[in-house]
Protein backbone atom coordinates (compact mmCIF):
# COMPACT_ATOMS: atom_id res chain seq x y z
CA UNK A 1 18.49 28.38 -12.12
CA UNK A 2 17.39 25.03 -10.50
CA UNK A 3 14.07 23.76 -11.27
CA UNK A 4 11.39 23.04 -8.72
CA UNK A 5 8.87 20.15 -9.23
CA UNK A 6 6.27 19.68 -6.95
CA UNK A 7 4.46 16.56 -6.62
CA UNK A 8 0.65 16.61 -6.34
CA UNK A 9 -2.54 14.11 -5.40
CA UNK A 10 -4.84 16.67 -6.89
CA UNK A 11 -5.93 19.50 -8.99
CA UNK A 12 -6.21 21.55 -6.57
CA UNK A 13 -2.66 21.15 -5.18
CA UNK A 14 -1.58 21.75 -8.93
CA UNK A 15 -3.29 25.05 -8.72
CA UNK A 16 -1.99 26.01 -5.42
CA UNK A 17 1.47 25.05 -6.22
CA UNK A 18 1.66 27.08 -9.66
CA UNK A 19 0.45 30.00 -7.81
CA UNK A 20 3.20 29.80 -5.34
CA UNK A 21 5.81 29.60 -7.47
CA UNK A 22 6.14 25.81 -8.86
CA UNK A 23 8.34 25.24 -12.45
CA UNK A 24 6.39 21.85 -12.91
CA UNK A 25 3.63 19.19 -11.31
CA UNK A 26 4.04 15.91 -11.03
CA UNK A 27 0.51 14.66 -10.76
CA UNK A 28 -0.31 11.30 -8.91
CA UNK A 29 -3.14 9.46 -6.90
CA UNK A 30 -2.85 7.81 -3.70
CA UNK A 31 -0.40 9.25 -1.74
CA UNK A 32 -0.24 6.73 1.08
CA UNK A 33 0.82 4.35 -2.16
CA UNK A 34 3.68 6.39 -2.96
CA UNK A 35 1.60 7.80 -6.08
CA UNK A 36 -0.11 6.22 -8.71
CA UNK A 37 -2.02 7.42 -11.76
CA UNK A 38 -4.60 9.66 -11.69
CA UNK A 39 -8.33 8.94 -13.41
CA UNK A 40 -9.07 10.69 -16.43
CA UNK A 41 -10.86 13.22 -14.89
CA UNK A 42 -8.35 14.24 -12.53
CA UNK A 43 -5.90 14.66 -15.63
CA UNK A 44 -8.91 16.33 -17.56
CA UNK A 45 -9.13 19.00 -15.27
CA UNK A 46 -5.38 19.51 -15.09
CA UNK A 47 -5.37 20.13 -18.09
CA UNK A 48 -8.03 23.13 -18.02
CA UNK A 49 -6.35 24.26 -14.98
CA UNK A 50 -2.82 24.54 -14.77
CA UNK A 51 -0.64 26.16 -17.31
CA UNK A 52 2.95 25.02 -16.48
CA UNK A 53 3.72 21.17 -17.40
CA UNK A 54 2.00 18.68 -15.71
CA UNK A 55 3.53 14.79 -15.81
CA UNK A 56 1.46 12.75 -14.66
CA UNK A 57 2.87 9.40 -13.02
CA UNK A 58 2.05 6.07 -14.76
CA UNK A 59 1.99 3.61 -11.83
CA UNK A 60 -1.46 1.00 -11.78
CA UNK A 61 -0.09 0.03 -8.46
CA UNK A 62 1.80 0.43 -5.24
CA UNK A 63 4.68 -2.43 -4.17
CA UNK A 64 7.59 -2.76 -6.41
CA UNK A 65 7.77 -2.24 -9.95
CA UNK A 66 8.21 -5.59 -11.77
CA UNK A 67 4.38 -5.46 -13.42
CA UNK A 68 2.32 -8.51 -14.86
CA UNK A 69 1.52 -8.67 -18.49
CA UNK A 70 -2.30 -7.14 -17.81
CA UNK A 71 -0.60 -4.18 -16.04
CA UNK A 72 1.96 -3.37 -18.42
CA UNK A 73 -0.63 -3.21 -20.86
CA UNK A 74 -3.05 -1.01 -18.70
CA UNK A 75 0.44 1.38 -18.40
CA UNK A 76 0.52 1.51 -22.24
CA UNK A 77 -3.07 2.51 -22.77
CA UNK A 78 -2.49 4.98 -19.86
CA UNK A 79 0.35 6.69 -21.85
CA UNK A 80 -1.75 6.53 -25.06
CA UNK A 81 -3.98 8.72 -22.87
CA UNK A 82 -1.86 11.16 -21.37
CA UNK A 83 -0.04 11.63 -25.02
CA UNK A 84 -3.70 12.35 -26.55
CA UNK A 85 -4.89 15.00 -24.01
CA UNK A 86 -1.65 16.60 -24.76
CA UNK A 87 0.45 16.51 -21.45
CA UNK A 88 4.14 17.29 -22.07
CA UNK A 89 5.76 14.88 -20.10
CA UNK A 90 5.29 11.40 -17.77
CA UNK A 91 6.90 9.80 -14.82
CA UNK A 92 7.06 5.67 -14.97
CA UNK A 93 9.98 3.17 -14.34
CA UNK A 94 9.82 -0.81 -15.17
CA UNK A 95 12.58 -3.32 -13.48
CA UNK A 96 12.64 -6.49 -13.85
CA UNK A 97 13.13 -9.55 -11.88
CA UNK A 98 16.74 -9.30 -11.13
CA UNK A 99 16.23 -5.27 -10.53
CA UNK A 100 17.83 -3.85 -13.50
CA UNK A 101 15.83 -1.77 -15.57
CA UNK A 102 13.49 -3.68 -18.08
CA UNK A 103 15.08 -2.51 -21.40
CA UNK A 104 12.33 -4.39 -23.68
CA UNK A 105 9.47 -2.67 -21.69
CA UNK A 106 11.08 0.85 -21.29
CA UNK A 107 11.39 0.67 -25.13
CA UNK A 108 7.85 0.48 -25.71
CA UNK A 109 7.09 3.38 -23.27
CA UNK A 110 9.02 5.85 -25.19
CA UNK A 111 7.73 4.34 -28.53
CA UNK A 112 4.28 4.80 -26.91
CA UNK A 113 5.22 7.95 -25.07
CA UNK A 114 6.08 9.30 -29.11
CA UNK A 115 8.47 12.63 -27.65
CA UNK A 116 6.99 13.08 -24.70
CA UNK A 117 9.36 13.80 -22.19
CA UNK A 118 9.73 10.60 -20.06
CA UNK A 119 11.39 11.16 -16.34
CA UNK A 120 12.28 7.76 -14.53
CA UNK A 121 11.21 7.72 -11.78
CA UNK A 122 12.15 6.02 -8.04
CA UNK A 123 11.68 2.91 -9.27
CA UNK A 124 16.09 3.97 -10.04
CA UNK A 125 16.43 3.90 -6.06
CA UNK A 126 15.44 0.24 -6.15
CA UNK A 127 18.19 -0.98 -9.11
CA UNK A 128 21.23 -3.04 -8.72
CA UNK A 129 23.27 -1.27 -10.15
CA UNK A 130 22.93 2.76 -10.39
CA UNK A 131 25.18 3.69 -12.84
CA UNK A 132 24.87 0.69 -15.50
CA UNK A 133 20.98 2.00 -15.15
CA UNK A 134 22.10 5.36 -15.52
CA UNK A 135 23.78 4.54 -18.89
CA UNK A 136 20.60 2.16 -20.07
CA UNK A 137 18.39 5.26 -19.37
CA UNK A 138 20.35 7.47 -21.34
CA UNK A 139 20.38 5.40 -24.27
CA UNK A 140 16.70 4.51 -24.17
CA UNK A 141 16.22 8.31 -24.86
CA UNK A 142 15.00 9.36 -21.12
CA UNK A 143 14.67 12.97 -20.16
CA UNK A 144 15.22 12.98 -15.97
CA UNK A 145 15.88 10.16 -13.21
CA UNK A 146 13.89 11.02 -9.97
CA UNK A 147 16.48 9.95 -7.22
CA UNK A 148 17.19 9.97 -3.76
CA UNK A 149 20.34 8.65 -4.78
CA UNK A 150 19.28 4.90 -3.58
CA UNK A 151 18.82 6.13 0.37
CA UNK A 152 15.79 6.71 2.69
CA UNK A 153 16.06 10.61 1.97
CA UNK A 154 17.98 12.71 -0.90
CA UNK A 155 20.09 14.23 1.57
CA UNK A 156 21.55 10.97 2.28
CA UNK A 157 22.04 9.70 -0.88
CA UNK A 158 23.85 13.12 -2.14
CA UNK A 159 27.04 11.47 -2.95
CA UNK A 160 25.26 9.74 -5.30
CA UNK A 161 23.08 12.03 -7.07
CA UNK A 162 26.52 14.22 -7.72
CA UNK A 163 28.39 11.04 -8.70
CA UNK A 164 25.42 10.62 -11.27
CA UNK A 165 24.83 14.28 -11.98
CA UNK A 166 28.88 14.63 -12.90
CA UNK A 167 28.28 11.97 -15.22
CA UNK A 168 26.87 13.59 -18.42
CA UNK A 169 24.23 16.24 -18.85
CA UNK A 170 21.39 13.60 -20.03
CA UNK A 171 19.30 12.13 -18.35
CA UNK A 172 18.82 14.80 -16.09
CA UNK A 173 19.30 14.07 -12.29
CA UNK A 174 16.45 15.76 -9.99
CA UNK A 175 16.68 14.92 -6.45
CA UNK A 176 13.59 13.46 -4.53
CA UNK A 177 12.40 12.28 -1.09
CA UNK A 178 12.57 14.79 1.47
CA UNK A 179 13.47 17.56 -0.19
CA UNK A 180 12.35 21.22 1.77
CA UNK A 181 12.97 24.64 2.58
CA UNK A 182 15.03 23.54 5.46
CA UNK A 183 17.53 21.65 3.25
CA UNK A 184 17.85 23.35 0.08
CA UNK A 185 20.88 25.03 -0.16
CA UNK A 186 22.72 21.77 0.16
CA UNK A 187 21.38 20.53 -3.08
CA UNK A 188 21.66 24.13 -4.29
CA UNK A 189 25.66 24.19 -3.89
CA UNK A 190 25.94 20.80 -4.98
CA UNK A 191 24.80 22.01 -8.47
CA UNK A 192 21.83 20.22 -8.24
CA UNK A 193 19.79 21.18 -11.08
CA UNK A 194 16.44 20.06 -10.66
CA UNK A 195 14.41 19.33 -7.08
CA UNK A 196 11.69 17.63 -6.23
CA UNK A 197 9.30 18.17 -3.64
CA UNK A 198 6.01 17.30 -2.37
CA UNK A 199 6.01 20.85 -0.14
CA UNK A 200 2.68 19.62 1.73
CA UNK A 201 1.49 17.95 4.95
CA UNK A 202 -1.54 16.37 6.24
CA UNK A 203 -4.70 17.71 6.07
CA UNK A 204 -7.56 17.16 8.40
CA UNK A 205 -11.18 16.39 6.71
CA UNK A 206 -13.56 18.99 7.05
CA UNK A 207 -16.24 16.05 8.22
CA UNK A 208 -18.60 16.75 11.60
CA UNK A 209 -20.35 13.83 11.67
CA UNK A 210 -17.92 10.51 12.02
CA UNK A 211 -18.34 6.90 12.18
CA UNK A 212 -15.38 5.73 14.33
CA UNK A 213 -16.57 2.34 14.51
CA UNK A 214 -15.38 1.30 11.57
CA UNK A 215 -12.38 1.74 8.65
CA UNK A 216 -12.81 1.56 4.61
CA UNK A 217 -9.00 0.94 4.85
CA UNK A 218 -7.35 -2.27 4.47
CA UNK A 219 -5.14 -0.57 7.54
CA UNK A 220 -6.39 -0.65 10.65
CA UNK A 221 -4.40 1.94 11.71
CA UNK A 222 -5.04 4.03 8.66
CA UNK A 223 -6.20 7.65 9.20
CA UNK A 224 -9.12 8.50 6.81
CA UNK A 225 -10.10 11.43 7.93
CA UNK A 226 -6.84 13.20 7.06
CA UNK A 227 -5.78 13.92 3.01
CA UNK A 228 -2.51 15.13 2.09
CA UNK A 229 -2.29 18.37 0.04
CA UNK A 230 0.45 20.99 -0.65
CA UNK A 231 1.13 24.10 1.62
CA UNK A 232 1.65 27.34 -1.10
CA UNK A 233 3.98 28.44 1.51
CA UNK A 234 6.40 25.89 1.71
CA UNK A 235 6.39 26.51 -2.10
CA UNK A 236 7.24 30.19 -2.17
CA UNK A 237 10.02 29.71 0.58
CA UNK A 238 11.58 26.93 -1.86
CA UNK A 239 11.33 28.96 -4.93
CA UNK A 240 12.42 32.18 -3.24
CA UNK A 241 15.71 30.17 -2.24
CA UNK A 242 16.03 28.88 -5.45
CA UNK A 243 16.16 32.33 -6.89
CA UNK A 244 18.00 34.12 -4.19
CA UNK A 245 21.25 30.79 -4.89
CA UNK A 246 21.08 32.00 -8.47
CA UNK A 247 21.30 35.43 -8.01
């Protein structure tokens, strides 16, 4: 049966997504960043809360993912972290200047990440060359590769992801980026074995009182008084498709 990951900017949304149904968290900050890694407390309290793996993402910034030496090491002591409070897995991904995945690097993470499960993350959509970083994945010893299959939405890059998927068994492929209820099935009969999803939507802030005069965010334009979180719903409809393909 095809596994359902959903991806989470909170405790909270952990909690409400294992309740609904949810095989495994991905667990982030910032979603207007595209995810980045949470604070210690956050994964503290993950910890104490949820029961079914958590991975969190190690990311110390948005923007692409060729990091400076004082990054990479903040990544590494990030790992150290996640490895000690006993999380089963992580979600990173290193290129390098010429956007093919930065073998030196990636072989300290999974020295670092000592048997941790490592999944790859997007960072894949933004490679040269797919399937030359498929095969460097799979012999650095990584678990999954988070994919849209290099487009704007999983559902367009499905040729892909079944090109890769058809490939060998490991790494795993699980299909990202706009992955719902509404388009399931077509993952579903394209043997698509693990899906990712961030089920939610945009939340508005319980706040009265608001000074509209004025924005904390480097955006203009920016929203702050909306927070995204996951809808338990959207969560149950997924995983009830899920089971009803596989019976």
């Amino acid at each position: 049966m095809a596994l359902l990951e959903i991806c989470c900017y909170s405790v909270e949304c952990a909690v409400t997504a294992q309740k609904h149904g949810a095989d495994r968290i991905e667990l982030c900050a910032a979603p207007k960043e595209g995810g980045l890694t949470p604070s210690y407390g956050v994964l503290r309290s993950a910890r104490q809360a949820v029961t079914i793996p958590v991975h969190p993402i190690i990311r110390p910034r948005g923007g692409d993912f060729c990091y400076t030496a004082g990054e990479f090491s903040a990544m590494l002591d990030d790992i150290a972290l996640v490895r000690d409070l006993g999380f089963p897995g992580l979600v990173t991904g290193l290129l390098n200047e010429d956007g093919n995945i930065d073998i030196p690097r990636m072989r300290q993470i999974m020295s670092a990440a000592q048997g941790l499960a490592v999944t790859f993350h997007r960072a894949f959509d933004m490679c040269k060359d797919p399937l030359q970083a498929f095969e460097t994945l799979e012999e650095l010893g990584v678990a999954r590769i988070l994919t849209s299959g290099q487009q704007a939405s999983a559902e367009k890059g499905l040729q892909l992801i079944t090109e890769l998927k058809a490939h060998s068994g490991v790494p795993i492929i699980m299909a990202g980026a706009g992955v719902r209820a509404s388009n399931l099935e077509r993952f579903l009969n394209a043997g698509v074995e693990e899906l990712h999803s961030s089920a939610g939507k945009w939340i508005p802030s319980p706040m009265r009182y608001r000074n509209t005069g004025l924005s904390m965010s480097t955006d203009a334009e920016a929203d702050e008084y909306s927070r995204y979180g996951v809808e338990g719903e959207s969560v149950a409809e997924m995983k009830s498709l899920i089971e009803r393909h596989h019976v």
